[in-house]
C-alpha atoms as a PDB file:
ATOM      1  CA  UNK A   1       0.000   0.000   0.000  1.00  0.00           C
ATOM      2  CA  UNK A   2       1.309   3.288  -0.648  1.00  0.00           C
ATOM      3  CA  UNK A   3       1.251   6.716   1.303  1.00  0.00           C
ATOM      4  CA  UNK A   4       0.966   8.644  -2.453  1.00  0.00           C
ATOM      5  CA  UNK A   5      -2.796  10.346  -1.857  1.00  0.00           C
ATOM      6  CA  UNK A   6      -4.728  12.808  -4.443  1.00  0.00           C
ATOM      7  CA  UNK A   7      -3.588  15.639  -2.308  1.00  0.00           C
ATOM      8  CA  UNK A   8      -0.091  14.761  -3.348  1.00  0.00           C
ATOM      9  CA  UNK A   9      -1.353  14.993  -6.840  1.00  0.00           C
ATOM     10  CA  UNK A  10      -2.838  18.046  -6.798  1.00  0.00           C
ATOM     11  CA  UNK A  11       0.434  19.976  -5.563  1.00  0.00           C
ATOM     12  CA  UNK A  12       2.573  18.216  -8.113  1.00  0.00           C
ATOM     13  CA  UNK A  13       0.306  19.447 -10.487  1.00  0.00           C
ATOM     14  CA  UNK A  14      -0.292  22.865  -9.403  1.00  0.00           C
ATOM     15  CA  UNK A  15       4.145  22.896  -8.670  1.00  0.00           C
ATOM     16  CA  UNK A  16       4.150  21.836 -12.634  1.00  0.00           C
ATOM     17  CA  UNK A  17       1.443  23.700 -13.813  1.00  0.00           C
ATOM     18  CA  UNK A  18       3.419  27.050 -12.615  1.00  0.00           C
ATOM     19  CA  UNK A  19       6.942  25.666 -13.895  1.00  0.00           C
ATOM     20  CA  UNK A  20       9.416  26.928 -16.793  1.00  0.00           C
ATOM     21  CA  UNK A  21       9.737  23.215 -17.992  1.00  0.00           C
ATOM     22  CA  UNK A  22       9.785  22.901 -21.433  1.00  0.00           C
ATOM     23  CA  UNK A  23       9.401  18.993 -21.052  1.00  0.00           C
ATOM     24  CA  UNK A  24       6.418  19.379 -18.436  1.00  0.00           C
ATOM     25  CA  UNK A  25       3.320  17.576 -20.045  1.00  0.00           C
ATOM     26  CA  UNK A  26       0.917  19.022 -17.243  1.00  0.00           C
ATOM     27  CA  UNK A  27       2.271  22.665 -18.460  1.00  0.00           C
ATOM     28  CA  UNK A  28       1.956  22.074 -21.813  1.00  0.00           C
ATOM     29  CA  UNK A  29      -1.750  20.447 -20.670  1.00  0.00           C
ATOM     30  CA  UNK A  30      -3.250  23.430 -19.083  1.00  0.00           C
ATOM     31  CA  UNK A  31      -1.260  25.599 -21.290  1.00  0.00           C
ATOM     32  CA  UNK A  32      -3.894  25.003 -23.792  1.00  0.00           C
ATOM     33  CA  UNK A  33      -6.842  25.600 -21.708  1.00  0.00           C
ATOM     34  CA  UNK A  34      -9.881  24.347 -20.264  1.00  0.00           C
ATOM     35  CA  UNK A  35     -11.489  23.116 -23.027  1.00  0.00           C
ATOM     36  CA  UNK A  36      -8.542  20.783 -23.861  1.00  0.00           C
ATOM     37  CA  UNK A  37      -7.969  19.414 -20.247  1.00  0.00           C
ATOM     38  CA  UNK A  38     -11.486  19.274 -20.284  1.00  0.00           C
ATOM     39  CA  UNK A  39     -11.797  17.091 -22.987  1.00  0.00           C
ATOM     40  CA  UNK A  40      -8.903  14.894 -22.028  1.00  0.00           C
ATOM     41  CA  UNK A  41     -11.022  14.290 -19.179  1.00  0.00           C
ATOM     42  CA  UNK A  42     -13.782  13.016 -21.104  1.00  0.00           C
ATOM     43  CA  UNK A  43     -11.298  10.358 -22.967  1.00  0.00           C
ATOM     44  CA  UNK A  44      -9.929   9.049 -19.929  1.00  0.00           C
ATOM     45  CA  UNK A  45     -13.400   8.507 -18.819  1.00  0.00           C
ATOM     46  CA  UNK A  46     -14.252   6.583 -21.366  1.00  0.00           C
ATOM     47  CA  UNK A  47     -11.173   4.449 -21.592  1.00  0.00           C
ATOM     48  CA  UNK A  48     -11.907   3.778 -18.142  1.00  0.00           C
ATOM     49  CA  UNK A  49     -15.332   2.770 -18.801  1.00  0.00           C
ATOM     50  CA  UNK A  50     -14.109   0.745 -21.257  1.00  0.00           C
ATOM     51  CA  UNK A  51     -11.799  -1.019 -19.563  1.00  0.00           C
ATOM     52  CA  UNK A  52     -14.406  -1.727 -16.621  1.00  0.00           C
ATOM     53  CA  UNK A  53     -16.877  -3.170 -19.513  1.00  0.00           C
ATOM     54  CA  UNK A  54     -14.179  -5.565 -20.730  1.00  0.00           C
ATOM     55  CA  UNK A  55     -12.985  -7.106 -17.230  1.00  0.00           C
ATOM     56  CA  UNK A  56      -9.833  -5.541 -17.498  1.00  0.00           C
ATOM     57  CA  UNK A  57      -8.937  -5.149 -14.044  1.00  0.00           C
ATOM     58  CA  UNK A  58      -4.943  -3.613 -14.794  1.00  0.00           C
ATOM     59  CA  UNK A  59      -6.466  -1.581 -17.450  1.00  0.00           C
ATOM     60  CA  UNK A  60      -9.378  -0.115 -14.835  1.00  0.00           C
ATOM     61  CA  UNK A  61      -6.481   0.752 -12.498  1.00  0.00           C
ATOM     62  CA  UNK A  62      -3.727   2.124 -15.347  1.00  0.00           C
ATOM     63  CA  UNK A  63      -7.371   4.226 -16.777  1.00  0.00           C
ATOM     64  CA  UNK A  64      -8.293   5.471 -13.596  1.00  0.00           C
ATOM     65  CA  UNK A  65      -4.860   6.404 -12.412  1.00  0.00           C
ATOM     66  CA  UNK A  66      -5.098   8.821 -15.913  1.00  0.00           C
ATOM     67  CA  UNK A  67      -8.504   9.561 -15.079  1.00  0.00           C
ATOM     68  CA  UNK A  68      -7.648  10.872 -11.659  1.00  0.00           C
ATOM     69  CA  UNK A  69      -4.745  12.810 -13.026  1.00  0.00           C
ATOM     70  CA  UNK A  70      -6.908  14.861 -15.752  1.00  0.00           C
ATOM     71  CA  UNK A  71      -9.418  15.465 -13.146  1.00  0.00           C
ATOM     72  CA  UNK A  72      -7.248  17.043 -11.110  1.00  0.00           C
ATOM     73  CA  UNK A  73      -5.646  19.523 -14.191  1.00  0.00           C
ATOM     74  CA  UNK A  74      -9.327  20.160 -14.787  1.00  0.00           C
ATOM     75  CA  UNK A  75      -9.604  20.894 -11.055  1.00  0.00           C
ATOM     76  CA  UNK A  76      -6.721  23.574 -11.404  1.00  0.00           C
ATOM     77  CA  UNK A  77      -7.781  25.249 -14.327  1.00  0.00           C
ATOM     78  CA  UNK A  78     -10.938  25.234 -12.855  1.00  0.00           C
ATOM     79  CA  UNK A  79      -9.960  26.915  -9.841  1.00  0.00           C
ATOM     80  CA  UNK A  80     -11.457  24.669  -7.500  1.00  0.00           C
ATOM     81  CA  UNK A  81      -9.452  22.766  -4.358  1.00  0.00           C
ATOM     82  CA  UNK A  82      -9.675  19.541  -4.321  1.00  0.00           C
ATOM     83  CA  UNK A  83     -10.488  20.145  -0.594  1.00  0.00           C
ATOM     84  CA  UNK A  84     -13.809  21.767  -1.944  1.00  0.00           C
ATOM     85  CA  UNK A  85     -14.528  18.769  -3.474  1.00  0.00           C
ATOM     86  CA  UNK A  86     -13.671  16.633  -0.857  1.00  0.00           C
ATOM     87  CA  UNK A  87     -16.071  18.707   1.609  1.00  0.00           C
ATOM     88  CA  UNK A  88     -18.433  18.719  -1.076  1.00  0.00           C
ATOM     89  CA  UNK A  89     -18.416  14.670  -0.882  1.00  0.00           C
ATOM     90  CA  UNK A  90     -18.598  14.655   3.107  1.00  0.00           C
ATOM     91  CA  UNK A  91     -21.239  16.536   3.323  1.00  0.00           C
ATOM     92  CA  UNK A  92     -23.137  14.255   0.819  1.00  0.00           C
ATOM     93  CA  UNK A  93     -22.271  11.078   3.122  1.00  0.00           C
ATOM     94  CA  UNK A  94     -24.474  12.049   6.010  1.00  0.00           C
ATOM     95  CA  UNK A  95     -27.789  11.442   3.160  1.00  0.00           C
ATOM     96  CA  UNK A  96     -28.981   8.764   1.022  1.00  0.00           C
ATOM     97  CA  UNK A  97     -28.189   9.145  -2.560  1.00  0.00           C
ATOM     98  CA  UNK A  98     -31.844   9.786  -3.007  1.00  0.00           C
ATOM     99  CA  UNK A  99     -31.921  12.396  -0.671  1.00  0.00           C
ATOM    100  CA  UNK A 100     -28.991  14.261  -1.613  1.00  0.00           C
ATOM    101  CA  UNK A 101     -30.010  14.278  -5.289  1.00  0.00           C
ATOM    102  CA  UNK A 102     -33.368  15.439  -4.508  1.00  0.00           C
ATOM    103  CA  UNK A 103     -31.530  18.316  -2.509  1.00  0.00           C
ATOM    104  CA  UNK A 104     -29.965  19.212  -5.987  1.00  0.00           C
ATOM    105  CA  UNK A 105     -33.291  19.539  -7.837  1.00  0.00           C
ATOM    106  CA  UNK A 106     -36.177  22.043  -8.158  1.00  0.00           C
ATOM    107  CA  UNK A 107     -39.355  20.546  -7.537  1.00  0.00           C
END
């Protein structure tokens, strides 16, 4: 088991994301904006997806490792903590699934 936790992610990212390195992939990444981290997102998502459909349990885990990555770039062009997030999540613990989505939508 390893001690490596998305908080650990996010400052690499953010400590790349703000670096002169003309080798950095995350720079180039957010470099190009939202809409491309965003949609790098969306492909990792779907490989993952994939992946899950076919059984492929070291694919599920090498996808959602990418998937978790991009989420967090789209987190930091974004703007928004992962903390926020995070509290976003605990708070949603203490209802149902039913109830919380039902606390997202009008009438």
């Amino acid at each position: 088991m390893t001690n490596f936790t998305l908080s650990d992610l996010e400052a690499i990212i953010a400590a790349r994301a703000n670096s002169d390195d003309e080798l950095s992939y995350t720079r180039k990444l957010i470099s190009k904006g939202v809409s491309k981290c965003a949609q790098k997102l969306g492909e990792e998502a779907v490989e993952t997806a994939i992946a899950a459909v076919e059984r492929d349990k070291e694919g599920v885990a090498s996808e959602a490792a990418d998937l978790l990555y991009h989420l967090l770039v789209v987190l930091k062009v974004s703007d928004v903590a992962l903390d926020e997030v995070l509290a976003k999540l605990a708070a949603r613990t203490g209802q149902t699934g039913l109830e919380e989505k039902a606390s997202r939508t009008d009438g």
